[in-house]
C-alpha atoms as a PDB file:
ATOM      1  CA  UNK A   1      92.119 133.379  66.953  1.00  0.00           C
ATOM      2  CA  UNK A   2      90.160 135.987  68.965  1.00  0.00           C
ATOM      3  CA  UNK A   3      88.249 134.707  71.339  1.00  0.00           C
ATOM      4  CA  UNK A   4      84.696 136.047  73.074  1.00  0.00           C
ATOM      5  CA  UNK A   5      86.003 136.832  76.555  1.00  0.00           C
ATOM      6  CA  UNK A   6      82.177 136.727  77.168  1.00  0.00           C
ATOM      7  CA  UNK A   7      81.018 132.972  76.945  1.00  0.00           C
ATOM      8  CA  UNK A   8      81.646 130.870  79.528  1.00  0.00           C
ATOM      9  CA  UNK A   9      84.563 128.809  80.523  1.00  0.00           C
ATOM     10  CA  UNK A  10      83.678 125.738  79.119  1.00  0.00           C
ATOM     11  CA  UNK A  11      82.100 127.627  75.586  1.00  0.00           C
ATOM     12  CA  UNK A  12      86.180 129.072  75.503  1.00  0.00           C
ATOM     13  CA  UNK A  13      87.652 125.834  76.011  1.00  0.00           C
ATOM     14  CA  UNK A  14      85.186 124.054  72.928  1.00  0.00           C
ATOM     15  CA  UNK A  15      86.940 126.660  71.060  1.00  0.00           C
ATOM     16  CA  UNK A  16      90.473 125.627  71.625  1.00  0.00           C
ATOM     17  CA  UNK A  17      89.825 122.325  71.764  1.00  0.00           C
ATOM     18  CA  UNK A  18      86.889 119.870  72.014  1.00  0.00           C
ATOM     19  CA  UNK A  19      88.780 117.131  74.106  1.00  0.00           C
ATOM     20  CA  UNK A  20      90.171 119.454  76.552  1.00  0.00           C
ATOM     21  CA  UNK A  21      86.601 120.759  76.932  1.00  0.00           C
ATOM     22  CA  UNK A  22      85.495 117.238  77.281  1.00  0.00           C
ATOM     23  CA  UNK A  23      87.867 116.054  80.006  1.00  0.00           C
ATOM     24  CA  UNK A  24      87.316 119.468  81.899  1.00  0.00           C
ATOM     25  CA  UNK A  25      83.428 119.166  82.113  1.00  0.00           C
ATOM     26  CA  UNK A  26      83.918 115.969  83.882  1.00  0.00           C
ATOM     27  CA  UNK A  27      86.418 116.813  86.715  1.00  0.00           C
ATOM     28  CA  UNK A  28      84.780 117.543  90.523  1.00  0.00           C
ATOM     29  CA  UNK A  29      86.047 118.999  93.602  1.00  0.00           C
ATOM     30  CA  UNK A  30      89.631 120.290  93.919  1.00  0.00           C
ATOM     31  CA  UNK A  31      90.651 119.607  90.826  1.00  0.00           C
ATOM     32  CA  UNK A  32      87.839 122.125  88.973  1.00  0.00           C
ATOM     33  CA  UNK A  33      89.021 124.346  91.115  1.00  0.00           C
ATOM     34  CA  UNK A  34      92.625 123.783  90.152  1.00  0.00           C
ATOM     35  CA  UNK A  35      91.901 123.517  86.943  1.00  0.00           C
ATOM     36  CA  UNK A  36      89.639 126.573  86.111  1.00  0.00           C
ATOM     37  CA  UNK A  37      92.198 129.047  88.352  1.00  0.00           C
ATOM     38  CA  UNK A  38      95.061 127.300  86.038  1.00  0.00           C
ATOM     39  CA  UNK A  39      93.103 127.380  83.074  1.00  0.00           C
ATOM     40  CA  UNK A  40      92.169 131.736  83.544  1.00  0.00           C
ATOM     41  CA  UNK A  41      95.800 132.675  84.222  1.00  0.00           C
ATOM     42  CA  UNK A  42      96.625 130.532  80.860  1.00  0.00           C
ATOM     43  CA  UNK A  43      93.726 132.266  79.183  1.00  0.00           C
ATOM     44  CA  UNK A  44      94.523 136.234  80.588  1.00  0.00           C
ATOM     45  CA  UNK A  45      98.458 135.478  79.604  1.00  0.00           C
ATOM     46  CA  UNK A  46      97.245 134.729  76.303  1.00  0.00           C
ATOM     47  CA  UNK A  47      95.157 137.769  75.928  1.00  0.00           C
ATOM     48  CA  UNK A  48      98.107 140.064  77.351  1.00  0.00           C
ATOM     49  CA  UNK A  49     100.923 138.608  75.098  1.00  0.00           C
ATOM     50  CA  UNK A  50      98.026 138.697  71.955  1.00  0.00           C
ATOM     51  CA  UNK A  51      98.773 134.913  71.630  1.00  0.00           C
ATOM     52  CA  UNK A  52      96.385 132.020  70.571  1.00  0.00           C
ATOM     53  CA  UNK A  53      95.629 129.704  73.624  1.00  0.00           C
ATOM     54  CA  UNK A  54      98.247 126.470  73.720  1.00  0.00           C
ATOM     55  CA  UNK A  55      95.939 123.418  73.356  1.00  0.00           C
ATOM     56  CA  UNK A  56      99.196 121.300  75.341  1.00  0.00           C
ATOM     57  CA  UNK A  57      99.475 123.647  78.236  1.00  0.00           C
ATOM     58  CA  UNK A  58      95.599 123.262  78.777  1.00  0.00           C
ATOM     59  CA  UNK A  59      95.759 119.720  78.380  1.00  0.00           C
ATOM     60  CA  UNK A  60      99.062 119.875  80.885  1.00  0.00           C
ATOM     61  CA  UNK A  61      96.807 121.963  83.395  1.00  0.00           C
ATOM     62  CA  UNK A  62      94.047 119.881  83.440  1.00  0.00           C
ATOM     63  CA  UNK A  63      96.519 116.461  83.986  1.00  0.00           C
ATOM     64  CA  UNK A  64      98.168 118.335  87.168  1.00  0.00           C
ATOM     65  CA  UNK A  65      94.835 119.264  88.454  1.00  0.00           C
ATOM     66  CA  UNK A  66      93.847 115.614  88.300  1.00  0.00           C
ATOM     67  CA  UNK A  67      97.118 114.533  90.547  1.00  0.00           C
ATOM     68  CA  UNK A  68      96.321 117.539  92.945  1.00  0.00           C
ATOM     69  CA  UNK A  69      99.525 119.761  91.764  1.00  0.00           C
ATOM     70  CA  UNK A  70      98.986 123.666  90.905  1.00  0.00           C
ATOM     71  CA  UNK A  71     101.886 124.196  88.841  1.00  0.00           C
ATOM     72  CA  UNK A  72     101.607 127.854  87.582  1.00  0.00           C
ATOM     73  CA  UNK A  73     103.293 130.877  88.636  1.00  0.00           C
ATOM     74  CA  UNK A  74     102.224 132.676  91.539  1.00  0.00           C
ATOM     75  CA  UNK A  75     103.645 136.149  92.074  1.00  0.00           C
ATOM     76  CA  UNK A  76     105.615 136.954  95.395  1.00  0.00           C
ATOM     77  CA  UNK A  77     107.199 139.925  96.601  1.00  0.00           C
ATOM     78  CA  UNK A  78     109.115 141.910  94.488  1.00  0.00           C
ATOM     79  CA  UNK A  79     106.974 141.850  91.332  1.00  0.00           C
ATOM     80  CA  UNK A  80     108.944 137.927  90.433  1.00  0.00           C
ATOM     81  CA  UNK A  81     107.505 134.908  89.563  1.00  0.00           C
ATOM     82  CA  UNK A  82     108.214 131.843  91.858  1.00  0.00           C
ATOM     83  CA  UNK A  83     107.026 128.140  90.418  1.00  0.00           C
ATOM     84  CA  UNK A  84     104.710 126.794  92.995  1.00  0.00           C
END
């Protein structure tokens, strides 16, 4: 599935999956912000690795964003990927 890097955030997740879209458009504060930074890294790894977007790991991001956690990779030194 090739999706319109173009349309909004929410437009991209309706695409992948309506209920995902649905429980995004209703989150607030920190976790919209966890969950939209989780949600683009998910989004650009697709688009490097020419992969259709995981409907489970979106729904996954969005659950940790509700309990506070940001559980993606973050690079540190050394070009590695450390779990944070």
């Amino acid at each position: 599935m090739n999706f319109n890097l173009t349309l909004p955030l929410e437009e991209r997740l309706k695409a992948i999956d309506h209920i995902q879209a649905r429980r995004y458009s209703k989150l607030t504060g920190p976790s919209l912000d966890i969950a939209t930074e989780g949600i683009l890294r998910h989004l650009r790894a697709c688009e490097r690795m020419d992969v259709n977007p995981d409907v489970a790991a979106v729904r996954e991001i969005i659950d940790d964003a509700l309990n506070g956690r940001r559980v993606y990779a973050e690079p540190v030194e050394g070009g590695r990927y450390a779990a944070a």
